[in-house]
N, C-alpha and C. Protein backbone atom coordinates (compact mmCIF):
# COMPACT_ATOMS: atom_id res chain seq x y z
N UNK A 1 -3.01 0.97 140.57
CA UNK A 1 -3.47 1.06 141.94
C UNK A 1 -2.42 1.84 142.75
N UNK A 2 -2.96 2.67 143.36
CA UNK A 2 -1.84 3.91 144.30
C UNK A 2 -2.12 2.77 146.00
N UNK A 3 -1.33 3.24 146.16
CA UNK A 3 -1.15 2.64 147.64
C UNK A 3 -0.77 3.53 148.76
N UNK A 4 -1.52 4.37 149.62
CA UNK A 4 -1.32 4.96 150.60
C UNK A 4 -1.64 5.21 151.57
N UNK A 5 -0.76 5.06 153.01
CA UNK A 5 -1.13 4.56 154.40
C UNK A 5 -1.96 3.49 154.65
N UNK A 6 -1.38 2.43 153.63
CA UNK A 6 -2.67 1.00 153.76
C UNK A 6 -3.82 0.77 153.12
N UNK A 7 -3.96 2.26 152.61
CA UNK A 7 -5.39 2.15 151.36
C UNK A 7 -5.13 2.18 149.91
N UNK A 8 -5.83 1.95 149.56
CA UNK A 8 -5.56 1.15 147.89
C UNK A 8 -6.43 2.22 147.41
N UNK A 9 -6.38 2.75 146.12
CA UNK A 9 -6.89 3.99 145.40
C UNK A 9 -6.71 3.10 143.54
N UNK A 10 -7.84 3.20 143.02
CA UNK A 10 -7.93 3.20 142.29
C UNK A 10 -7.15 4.07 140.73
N UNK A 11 -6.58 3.98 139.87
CA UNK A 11 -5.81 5.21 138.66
C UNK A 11 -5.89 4.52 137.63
N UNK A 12 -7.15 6.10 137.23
CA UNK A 12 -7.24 5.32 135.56
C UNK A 12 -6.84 6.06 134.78
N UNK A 13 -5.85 6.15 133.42
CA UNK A 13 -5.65 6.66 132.66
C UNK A 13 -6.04 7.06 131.37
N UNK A 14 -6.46 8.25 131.06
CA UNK A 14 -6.85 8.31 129.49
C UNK A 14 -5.90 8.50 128.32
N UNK A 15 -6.38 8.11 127.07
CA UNK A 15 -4.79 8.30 126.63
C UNK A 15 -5.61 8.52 125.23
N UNK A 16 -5.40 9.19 124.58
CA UNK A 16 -5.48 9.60 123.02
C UNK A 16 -4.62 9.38 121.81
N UNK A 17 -4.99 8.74 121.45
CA UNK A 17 -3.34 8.66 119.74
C UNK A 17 -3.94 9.82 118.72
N UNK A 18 -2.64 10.18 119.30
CA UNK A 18 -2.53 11.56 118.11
C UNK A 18 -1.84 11.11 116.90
N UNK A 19 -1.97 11.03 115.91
CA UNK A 19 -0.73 10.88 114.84
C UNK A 19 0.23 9.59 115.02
N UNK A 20 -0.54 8.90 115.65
CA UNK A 20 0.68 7.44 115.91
C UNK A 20 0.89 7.42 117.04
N UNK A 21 0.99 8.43 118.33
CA UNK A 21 1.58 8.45 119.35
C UNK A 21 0.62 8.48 120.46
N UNK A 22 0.60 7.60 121.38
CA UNK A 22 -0.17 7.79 122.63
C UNK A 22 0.21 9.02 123.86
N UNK A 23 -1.13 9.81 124.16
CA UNK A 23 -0.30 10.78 124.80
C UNK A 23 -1.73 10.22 125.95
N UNK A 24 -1.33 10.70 127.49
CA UNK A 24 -2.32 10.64 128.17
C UNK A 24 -2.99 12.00 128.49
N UNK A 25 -4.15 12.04 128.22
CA UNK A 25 -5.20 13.67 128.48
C UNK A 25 -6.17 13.58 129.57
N UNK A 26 -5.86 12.75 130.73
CA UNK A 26 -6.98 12.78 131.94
C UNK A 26 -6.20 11.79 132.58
N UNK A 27 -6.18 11.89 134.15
CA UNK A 27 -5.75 11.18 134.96
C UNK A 27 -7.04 11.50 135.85
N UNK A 28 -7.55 9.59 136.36
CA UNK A 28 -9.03 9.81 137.28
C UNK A 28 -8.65 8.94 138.57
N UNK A 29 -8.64 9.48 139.61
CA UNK A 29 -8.03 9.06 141.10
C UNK A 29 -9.67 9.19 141.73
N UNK A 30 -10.20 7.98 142.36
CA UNK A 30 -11.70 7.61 143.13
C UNK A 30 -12.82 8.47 142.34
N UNK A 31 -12.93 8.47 140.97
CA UNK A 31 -13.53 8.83 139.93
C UNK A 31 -13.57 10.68 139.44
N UNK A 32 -12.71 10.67 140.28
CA UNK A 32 -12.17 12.08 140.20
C UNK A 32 -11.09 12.80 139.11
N UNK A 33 -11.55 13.37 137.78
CA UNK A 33 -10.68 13.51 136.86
C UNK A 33 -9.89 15.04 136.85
N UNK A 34 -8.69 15.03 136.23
CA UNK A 34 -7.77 16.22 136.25
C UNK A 34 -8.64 17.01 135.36
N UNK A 35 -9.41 16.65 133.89
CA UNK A 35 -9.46 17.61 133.59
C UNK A 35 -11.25 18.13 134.22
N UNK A 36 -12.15 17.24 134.84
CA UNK A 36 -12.84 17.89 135.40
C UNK A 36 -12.73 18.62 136.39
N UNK A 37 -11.58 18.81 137.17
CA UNK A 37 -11.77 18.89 138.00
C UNK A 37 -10.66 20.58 137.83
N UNK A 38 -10.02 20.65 137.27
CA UNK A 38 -9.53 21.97 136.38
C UNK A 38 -10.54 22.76 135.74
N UNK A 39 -11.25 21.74 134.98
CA UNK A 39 -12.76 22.60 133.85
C UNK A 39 -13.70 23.37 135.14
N UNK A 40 -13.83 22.69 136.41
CA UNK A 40 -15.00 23.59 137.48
C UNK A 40 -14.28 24.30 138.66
N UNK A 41 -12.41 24.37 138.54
CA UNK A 41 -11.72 25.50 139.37
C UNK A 41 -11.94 27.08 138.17
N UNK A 42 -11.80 26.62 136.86
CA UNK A 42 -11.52 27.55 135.98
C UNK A 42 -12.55 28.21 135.99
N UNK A 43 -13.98 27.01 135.63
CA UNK A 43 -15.30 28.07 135.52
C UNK A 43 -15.31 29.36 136.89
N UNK A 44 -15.30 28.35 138.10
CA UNK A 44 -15.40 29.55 139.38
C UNK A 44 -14.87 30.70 139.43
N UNK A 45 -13.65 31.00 138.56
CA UNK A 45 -13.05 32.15 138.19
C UNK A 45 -13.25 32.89 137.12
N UNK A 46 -14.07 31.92 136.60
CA UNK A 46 -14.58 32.93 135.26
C UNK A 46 -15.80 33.49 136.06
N UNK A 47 -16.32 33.01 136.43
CA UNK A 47 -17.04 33.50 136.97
C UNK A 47 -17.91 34.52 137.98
N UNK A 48 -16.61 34.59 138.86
CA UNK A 48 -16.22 35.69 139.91
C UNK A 48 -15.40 36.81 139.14
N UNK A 49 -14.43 36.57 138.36
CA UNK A 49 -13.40 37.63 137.87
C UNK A 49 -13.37 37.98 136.36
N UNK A 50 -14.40 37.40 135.46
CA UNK A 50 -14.02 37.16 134.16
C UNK A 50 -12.98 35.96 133.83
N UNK A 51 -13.22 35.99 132.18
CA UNK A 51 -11.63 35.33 131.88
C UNK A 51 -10.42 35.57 132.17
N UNK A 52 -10.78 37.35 131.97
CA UNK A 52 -9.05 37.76 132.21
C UNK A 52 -8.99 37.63 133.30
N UNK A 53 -9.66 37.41 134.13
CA UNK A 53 -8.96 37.20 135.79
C UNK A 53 -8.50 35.68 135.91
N UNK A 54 -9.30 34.78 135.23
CA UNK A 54 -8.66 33.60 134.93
C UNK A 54 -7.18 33.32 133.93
N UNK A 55 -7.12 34.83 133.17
CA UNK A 55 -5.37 34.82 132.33
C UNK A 55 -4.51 35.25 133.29
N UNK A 56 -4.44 35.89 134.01
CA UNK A 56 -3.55 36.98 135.10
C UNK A 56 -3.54 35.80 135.88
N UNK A 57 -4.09 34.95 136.38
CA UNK A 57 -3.81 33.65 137.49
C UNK A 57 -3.06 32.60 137.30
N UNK A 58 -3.38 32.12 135.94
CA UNK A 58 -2.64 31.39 134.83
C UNK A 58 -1.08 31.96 134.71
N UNK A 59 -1.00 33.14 134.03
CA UNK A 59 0.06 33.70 133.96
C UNK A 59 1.11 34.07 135.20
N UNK A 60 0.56 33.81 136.44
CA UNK A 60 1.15 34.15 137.50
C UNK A 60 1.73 33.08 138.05
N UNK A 61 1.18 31.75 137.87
CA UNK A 61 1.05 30.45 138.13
C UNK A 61 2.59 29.86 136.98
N UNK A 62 2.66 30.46 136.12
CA UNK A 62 4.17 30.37 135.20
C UNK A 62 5.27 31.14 135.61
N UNK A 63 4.88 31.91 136.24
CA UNK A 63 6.34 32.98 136.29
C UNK A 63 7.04 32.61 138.13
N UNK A 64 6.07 31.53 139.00
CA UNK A 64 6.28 31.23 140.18
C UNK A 64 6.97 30.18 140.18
């Protein structure tokens, strides 16, 4: 449970065992998940620019 300015927020974690080891692959804040919510910024750019406009953003996003 997150706690901020007096409101209580729900955090659920996903977690996968790879090979013995728990790793977490989704974090969901008021049913809102990281990786959905990455999977429909990415499509919009594939979409408007191609992929490669989605690599050049990516790649720009590392070197900042």
């Amino acid at each position: 449970m997150i706690n901020y300015k007096g409101d209580s927020f729900p955090i659920v974690y996903k977690f996968l065992d790879e090979s013995g080891a728990w790793k977490v692959y989704d974090v969901v804040i008021e049913n809102i998940g990281l990786v959905a919510n990455y999977r429909n910024e990415f499509a919009g750019i594939i979409r408007k620019e191609q992929f490669t406009g989605l690599m050049v953003k990516l790649k720009k996003r590392l070197e900042s």
